[in-house]
N, C-alpha and C. Protein backbone atom coordinates (compact mmCIF):
# COMPACT_ATOMS: atom_id res chain seq x y z
N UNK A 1 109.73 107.55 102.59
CA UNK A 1 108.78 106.48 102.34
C UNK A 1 107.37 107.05 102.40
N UNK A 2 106.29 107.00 101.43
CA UNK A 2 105.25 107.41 100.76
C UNK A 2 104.49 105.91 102.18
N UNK A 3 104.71 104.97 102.85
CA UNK A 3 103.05 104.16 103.00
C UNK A 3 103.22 105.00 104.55
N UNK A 4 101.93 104.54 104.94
CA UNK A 4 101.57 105.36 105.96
C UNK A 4 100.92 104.40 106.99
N UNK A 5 101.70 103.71 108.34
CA UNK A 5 100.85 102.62 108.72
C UNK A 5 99.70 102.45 109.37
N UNK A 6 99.08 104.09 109.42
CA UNK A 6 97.37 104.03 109.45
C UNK A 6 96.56 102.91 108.41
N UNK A 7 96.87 102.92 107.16
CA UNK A 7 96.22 102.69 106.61
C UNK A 7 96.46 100.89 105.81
N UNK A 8 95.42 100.75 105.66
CA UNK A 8 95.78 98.75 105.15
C UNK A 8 96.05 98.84 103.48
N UNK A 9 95.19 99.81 102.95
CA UNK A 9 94.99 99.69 101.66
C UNK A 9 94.41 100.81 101.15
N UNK A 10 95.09 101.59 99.57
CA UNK A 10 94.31 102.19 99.31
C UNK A 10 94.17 102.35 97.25
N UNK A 11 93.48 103.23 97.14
CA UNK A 11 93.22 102.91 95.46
C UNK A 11 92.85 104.39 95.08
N UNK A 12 93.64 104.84 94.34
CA UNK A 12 93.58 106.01 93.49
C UNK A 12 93.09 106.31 92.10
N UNK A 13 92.20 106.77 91.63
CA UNK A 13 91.51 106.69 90.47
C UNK A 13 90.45 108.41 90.40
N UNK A 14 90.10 108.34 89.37
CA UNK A 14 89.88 109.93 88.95
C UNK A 14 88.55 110.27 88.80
N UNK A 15 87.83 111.78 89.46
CA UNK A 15 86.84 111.70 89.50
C UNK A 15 86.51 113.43 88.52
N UNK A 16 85.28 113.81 87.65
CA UNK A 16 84.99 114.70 87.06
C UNK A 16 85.49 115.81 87.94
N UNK A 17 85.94 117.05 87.54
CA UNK A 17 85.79 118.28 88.08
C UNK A 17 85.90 119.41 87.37
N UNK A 18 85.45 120.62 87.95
CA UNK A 18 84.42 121.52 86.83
C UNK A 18 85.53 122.63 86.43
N UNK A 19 86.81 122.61 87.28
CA UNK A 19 88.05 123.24 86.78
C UNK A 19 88.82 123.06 86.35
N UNK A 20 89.07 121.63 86.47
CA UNK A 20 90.38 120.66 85.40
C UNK A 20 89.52 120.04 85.05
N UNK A 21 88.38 119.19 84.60
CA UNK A 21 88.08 117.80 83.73
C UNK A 21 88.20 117.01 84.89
N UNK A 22 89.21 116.68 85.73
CA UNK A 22 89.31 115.47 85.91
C UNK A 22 90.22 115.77 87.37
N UNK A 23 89.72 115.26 88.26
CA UNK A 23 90.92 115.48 89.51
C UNK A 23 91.32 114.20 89.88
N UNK A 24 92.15 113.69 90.62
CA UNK A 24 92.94 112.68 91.25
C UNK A 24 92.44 112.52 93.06
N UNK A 25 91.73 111.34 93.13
CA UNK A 25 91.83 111.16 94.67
C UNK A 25 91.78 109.77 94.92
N UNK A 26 91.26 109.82 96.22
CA UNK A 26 91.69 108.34 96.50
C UNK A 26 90.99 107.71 97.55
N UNK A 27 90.75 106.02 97.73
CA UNK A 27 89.58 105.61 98.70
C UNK A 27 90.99 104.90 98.66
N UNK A 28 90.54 105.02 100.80
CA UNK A 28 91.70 104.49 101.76
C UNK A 28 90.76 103.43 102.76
N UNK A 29 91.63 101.94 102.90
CA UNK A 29 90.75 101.73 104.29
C UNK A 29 91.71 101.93 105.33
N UNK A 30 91.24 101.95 105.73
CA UNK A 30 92.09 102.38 107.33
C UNK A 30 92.49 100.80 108.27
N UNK A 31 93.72 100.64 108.74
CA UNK A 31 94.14 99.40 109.64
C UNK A 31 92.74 99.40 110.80
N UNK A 32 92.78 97.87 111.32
CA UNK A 32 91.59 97.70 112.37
C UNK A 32 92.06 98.27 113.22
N UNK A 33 91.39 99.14 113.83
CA UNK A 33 91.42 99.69 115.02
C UNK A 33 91.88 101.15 115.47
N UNK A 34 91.92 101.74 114.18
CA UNK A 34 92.81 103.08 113.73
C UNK A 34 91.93 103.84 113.29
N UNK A 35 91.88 105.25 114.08
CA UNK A 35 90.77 105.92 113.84
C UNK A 35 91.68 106.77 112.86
N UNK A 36 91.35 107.44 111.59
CA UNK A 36 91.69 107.77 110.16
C UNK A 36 91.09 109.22 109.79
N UNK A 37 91.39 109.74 109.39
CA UNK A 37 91.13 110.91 109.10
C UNK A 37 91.59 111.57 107.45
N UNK A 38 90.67 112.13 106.68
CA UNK A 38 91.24 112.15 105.49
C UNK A 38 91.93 113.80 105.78
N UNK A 39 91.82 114.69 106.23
CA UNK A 39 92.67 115.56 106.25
C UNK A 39 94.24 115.03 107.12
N UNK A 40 94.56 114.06 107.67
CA UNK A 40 95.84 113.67 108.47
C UNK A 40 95.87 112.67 107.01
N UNK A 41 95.40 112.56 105.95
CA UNK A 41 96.10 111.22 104.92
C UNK A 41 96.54 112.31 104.20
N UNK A 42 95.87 113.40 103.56
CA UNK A 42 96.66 114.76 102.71
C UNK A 42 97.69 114.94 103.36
N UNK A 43 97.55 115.41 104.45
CA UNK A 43 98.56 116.20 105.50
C UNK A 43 100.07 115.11 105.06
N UNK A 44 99.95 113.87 105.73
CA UNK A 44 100.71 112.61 105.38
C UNK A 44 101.63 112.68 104.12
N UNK A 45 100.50 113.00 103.10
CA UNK A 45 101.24 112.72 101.56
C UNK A 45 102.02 114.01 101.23
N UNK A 46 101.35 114.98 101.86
CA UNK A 46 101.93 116.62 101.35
C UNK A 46 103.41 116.60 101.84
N UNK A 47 103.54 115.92 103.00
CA UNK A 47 105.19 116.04 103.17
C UNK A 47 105.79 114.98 102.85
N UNK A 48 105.57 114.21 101.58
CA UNK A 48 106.09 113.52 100.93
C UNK A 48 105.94 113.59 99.73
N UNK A 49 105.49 114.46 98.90
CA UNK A 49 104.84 114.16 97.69
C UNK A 49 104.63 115.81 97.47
N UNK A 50 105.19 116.32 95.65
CA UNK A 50 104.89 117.29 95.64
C UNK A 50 103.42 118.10 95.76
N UNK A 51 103.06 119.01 95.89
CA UNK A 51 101.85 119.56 96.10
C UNK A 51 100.73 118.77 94.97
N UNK A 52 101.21 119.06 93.57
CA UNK A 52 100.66 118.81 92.81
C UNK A 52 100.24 117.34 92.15
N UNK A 53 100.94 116.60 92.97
CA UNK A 53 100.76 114.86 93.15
C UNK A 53 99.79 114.56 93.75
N UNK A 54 99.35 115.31 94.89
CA UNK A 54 98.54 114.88 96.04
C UNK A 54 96.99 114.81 95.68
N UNK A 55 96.70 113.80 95.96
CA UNK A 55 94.98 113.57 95.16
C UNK A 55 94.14 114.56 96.28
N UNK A 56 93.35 115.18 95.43
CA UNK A 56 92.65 116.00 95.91
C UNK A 56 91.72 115.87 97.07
N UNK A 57 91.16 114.66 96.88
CA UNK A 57 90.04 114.35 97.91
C UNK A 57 90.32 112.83 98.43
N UNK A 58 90.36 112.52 99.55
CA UNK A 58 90.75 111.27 100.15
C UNK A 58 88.97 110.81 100.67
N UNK A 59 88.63 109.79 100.33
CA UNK A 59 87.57 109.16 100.86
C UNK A 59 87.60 107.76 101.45
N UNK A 60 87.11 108.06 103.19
CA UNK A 60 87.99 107.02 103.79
C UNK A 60 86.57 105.65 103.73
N UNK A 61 87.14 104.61 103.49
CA UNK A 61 86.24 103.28 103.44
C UNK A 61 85.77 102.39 104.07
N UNK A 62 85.44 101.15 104.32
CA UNK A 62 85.66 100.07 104.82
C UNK A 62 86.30 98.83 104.13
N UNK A 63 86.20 98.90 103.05
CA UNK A 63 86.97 97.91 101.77
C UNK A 63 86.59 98.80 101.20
N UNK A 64 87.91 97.88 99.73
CA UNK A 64 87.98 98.57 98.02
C UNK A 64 86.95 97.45 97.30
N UNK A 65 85.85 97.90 96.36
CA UNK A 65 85.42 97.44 95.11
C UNK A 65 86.15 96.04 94.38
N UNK A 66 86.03 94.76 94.70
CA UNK A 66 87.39 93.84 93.90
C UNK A 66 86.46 92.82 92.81
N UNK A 67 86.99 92.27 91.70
CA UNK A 67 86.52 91.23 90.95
C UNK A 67 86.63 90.31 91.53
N UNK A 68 86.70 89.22 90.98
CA UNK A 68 87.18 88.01 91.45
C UNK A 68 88.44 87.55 91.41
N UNK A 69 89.20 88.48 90.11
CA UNK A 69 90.59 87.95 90.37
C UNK A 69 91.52 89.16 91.48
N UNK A 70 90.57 89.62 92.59
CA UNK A 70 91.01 90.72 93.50
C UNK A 70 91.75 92.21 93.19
N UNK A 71 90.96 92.44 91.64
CA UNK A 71 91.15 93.34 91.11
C UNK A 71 90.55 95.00 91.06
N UNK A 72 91.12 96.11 91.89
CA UNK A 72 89.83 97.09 92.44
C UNK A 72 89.17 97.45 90.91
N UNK A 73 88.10 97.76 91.58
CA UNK A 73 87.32 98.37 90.41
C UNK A 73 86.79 99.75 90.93
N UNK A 74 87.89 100.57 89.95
CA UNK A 74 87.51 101.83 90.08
C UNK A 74 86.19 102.43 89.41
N UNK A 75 85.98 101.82 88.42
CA UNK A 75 84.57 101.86 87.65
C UNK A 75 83.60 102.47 89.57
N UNK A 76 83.86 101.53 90.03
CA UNK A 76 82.82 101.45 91.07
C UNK A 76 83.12 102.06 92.20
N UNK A 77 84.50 102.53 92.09
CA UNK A 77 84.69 103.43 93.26
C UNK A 77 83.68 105.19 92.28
N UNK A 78 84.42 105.45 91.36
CA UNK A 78 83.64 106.79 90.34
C UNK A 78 82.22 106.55 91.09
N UNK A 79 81.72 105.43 90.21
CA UNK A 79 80.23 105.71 90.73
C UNK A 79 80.13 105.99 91.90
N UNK A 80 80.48 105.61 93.57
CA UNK A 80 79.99 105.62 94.42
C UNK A 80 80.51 106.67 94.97
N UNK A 81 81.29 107.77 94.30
CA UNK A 81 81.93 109.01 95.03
C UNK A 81 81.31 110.09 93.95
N UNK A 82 81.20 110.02 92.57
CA UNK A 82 80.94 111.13 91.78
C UNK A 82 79.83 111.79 92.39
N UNK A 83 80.25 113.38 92.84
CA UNK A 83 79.13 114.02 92.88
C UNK A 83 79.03 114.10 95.02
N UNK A 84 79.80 112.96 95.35
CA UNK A 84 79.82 112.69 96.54
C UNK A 84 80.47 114.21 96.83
N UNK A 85 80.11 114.25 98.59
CA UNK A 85 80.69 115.44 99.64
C UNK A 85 81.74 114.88 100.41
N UNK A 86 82.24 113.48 100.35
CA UNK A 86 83.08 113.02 101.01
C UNK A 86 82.97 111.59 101.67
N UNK A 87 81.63 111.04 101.93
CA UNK A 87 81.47 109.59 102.26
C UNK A 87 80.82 108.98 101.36
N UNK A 88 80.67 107.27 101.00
CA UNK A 88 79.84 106.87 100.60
C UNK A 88 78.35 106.61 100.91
């Protein structure tokens, strides 16, 4: 089983990079009261998930980006990570 019960919620979507085009990561929020760590969410997925599945960069949140019909918007996760070192 891939969920991990650190975490409440998370959203995977793709950000520029200067060796592939395009890498895979992911904004996680973390359950209340759970201190989170994005190297223990890799760590997590790596022994579940082949190497090459595993999104590159985990950026941990407080909420996901939603419309109104509670839809994430990755549009707005890109913007608020492209170029990012790891937090918003």
């Amino acid at each position: 089983m891939l969920l991990n019960p650190a975490i409440a919620e998370a959203a995977v979507f793709d950000l520029p990079d200067d060796k592939w085009v395009q890498k895979v990561v992911a904004a996680v929020v973390p359950r209340a009261g759970v201190d989170l760590s994005s190297s223990g969410v890799i760590q997590h997925i790596k022994e579940r998930l082949a190497g090459y599945k595993c999104p590159k960069q985990i950026f941990i949140v407080d909420s996901l980006p939603r419309n109104a019909a509670a839809k994430v918007l990755r549009k707005h996760l890109r913007a608020a990570f492209d170029g990012s070192s790891g937090s918003p």
